[in-house]
C-alpha atoms as a PDB file:
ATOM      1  CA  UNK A   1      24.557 -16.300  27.683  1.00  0.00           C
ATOM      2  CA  UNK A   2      23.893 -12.534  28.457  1.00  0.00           C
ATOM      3  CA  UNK A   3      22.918 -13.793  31.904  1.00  0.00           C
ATOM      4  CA  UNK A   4      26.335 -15.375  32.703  1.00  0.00           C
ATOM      5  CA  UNK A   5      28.157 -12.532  31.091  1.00  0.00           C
ATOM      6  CA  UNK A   6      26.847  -9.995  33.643  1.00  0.00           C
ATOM      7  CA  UNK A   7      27.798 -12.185  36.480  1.00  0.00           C
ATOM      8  CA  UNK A   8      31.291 -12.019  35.010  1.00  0.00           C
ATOM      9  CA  UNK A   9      31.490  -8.492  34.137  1.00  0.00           C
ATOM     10  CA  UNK A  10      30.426  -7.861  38.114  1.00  0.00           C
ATOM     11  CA  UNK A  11      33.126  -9.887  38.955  1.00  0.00           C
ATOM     12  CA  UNK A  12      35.491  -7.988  36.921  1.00  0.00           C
ATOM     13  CA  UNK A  13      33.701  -4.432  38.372  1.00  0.00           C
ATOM     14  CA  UNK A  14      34.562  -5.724  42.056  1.00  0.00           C
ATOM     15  CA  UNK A  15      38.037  -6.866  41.091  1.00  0.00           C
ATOM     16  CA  UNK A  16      38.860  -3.740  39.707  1.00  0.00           C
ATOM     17  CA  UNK A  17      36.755  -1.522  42.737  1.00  0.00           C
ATOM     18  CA  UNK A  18      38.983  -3.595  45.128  1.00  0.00           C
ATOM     19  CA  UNK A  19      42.014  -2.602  43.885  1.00  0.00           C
ATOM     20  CA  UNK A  20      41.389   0.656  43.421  1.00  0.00           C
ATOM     21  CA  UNK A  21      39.806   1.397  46.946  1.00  0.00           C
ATOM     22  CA  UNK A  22      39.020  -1.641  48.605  1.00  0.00           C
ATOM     23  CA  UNK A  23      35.938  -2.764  50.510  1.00  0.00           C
ATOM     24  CA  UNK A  24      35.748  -1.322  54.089  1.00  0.00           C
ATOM     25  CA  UNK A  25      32.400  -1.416  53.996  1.00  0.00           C
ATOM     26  CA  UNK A  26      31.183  -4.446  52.978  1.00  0.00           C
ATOM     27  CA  UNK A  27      31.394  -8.043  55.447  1.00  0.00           C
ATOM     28  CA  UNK A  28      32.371 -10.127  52.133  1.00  0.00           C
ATOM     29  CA  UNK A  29      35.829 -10.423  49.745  1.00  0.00           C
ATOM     30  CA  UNK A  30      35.219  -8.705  46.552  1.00  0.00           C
ATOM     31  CA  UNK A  31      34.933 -12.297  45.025  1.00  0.00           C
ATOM     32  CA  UNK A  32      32.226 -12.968  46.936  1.00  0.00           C
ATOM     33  CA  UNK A  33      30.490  -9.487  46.467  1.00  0.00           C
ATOM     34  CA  UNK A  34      30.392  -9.151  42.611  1.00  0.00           C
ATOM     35  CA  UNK A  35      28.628 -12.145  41.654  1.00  0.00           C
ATOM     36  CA  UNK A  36      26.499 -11.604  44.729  1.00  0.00           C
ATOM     37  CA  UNK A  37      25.117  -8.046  43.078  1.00  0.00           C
ATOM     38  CA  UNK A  38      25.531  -9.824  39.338  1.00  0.00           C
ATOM     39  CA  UNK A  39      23.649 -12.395  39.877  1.00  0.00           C
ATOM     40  CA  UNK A  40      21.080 -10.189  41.541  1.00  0.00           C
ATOM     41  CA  UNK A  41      21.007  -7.662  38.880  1.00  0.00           C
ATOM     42  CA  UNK A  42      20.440 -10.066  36.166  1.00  0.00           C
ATOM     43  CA  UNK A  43      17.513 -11.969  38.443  1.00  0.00           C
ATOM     44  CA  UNK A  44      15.877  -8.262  38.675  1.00  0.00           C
ATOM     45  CA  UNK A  45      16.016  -7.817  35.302  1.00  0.00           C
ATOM     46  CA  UNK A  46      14.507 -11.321  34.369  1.00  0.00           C
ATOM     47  CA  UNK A  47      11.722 -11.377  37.294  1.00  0.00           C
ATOM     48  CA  UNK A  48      10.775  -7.514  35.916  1.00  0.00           C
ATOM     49  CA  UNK A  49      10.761  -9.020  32.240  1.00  0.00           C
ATOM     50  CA  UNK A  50       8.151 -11.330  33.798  1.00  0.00           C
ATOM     51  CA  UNK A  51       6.056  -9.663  35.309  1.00  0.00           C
ATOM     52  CA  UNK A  52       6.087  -7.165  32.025  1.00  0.00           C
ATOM     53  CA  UNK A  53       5.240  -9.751  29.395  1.00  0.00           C
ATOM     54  CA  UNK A  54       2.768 -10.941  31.726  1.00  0.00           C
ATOM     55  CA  UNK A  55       1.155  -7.432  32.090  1.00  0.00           C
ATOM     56  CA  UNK A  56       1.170  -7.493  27.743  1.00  0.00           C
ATOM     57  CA  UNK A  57       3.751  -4.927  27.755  1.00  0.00           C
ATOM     58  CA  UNK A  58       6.014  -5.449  24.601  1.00  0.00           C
ATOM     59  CA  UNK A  59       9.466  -5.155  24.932  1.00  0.00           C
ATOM     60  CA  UNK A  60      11.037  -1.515  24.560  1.00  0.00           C
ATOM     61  CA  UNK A  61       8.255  -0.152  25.839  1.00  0.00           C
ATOM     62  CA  UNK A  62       8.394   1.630  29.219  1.00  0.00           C
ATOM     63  CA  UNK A  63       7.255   0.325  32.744  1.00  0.00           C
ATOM     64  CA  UNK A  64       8.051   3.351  35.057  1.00  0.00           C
ATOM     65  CA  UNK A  65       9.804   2.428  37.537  1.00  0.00           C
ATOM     66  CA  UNK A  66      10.718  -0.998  37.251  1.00  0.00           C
ATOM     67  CA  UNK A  67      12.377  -0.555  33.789  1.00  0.00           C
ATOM     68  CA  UNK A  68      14.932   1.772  35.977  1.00  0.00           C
ATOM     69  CA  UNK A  69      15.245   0.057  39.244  1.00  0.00           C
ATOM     70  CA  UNK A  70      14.576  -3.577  38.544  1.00  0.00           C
ATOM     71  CA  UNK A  71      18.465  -4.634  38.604  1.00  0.00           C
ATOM     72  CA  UNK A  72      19.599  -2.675  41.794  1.00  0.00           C
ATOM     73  CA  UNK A  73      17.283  -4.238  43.461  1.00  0.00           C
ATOM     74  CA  UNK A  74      18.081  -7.348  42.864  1.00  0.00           C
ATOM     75  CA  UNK A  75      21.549  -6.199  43.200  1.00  0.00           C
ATOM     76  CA  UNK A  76      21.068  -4.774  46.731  1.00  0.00           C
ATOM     77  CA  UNK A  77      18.790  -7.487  48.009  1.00  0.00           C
ATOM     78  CA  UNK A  78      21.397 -10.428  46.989  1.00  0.00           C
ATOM     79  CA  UNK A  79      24.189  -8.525  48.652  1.00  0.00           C
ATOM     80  CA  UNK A  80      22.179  -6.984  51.497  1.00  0.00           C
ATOM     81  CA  UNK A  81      23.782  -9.243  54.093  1.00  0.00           C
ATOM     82  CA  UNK A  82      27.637  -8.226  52.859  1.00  0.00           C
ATOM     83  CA  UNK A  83      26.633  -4.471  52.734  1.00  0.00           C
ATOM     84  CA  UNK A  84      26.728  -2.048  55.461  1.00  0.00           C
ATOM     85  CA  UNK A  85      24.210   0.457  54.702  1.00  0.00           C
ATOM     86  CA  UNK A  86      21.272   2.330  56.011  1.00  0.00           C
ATOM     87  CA  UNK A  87      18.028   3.538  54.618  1.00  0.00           C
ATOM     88  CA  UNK A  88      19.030   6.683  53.963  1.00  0.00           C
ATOM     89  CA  UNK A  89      21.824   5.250  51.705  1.00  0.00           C
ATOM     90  CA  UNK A  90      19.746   2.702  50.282  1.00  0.00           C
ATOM     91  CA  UNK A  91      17.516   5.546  49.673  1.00  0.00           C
ATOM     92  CA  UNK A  92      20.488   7.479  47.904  1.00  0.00           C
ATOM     93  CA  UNK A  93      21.426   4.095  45.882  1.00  0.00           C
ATOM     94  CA  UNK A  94      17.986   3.790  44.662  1.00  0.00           C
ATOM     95  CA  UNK A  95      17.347   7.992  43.214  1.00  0.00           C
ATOM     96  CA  UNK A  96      21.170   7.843  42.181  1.00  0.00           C
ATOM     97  CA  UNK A  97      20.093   4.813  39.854  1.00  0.00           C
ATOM     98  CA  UNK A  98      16.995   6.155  38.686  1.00  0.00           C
ATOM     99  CA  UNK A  99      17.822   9.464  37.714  1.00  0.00           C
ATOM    100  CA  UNK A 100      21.030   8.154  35.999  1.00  0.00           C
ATOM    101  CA  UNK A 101      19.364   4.931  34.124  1.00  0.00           C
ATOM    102  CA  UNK A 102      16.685   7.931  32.471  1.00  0.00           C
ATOM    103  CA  UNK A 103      19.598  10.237  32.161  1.00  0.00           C
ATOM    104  CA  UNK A 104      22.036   7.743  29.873  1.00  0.00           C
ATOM    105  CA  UNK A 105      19.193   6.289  28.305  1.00  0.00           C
ATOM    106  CA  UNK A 106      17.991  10.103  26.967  1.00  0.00           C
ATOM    107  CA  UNK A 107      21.613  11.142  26.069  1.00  0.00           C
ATOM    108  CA  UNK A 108      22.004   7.364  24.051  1.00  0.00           C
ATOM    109  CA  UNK A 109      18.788   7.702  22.555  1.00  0.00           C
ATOM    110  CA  UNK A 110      19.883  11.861  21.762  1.00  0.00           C
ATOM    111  CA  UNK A 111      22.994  10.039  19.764  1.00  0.00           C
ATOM    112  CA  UNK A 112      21.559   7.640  18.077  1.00  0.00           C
ATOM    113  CA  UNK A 113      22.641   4.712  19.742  1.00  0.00           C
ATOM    114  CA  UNK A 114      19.199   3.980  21.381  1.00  0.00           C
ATOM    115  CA  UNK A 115      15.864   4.036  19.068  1.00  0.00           C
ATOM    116  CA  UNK A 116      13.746   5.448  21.965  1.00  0.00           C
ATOM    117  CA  UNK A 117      14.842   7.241  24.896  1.00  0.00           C
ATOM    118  CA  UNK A 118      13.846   4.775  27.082  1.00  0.00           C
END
């Protein structure tokens, strides 16, 4: 269920980018777009998870990088063709996410709302 529910909550994301900015740069409607990068988050996730249990990592534990990463990258690659960017912002995407992922997981974890801080 957790799986459809980020598909939707993309959706809603895109709705609400779209009307606050539009899409200039991307080739597809914003109904198009946010189940493109939900659906591709959520297959990161689950082809990471994978690979992970696979490897006899247990969950919780940390798998630098792909614990930070693994949904943008599915995000990005499902909407590559509707997006409009280069390396060097793919580049940007990419360090943006994983600095940020590390960064809300500490401050959660620093509040008590995560039991490790990764």
């Amino acid at each position: 269920m957790g799986f459809v529910f980020g598909i939707a909550a993309a959706l809603a994301v895109a709705r609400v980018q779209h009307a606050v900015h539009g899409f200039a740069w991307v080739e597809w409607a914003w109904w198009q777009l946010g189940p493109a990068q939900g659906l591709g988050a959520m297959t990161g996730d689950a082809v990471k998870s994978f690979f992970k249990r696979r490897r006899g990592i247990p969950p919780g534990a940390r798998w630098l990088p792909a614990d930070q990463l693994d949904f943008i990258v599915g995000a990005l690659l499902l909407s590559a063709p509707a997006l409009k960017l280069g390396l060097p912002d793919i580049a940007a995407i990419l360090a943006l996410t994983f600095v940020g992922h590390v960064a809300v997981n500490h401050v959660a974890w620093s509040l008590g709302i995560r039991d490790a801080a990764w």
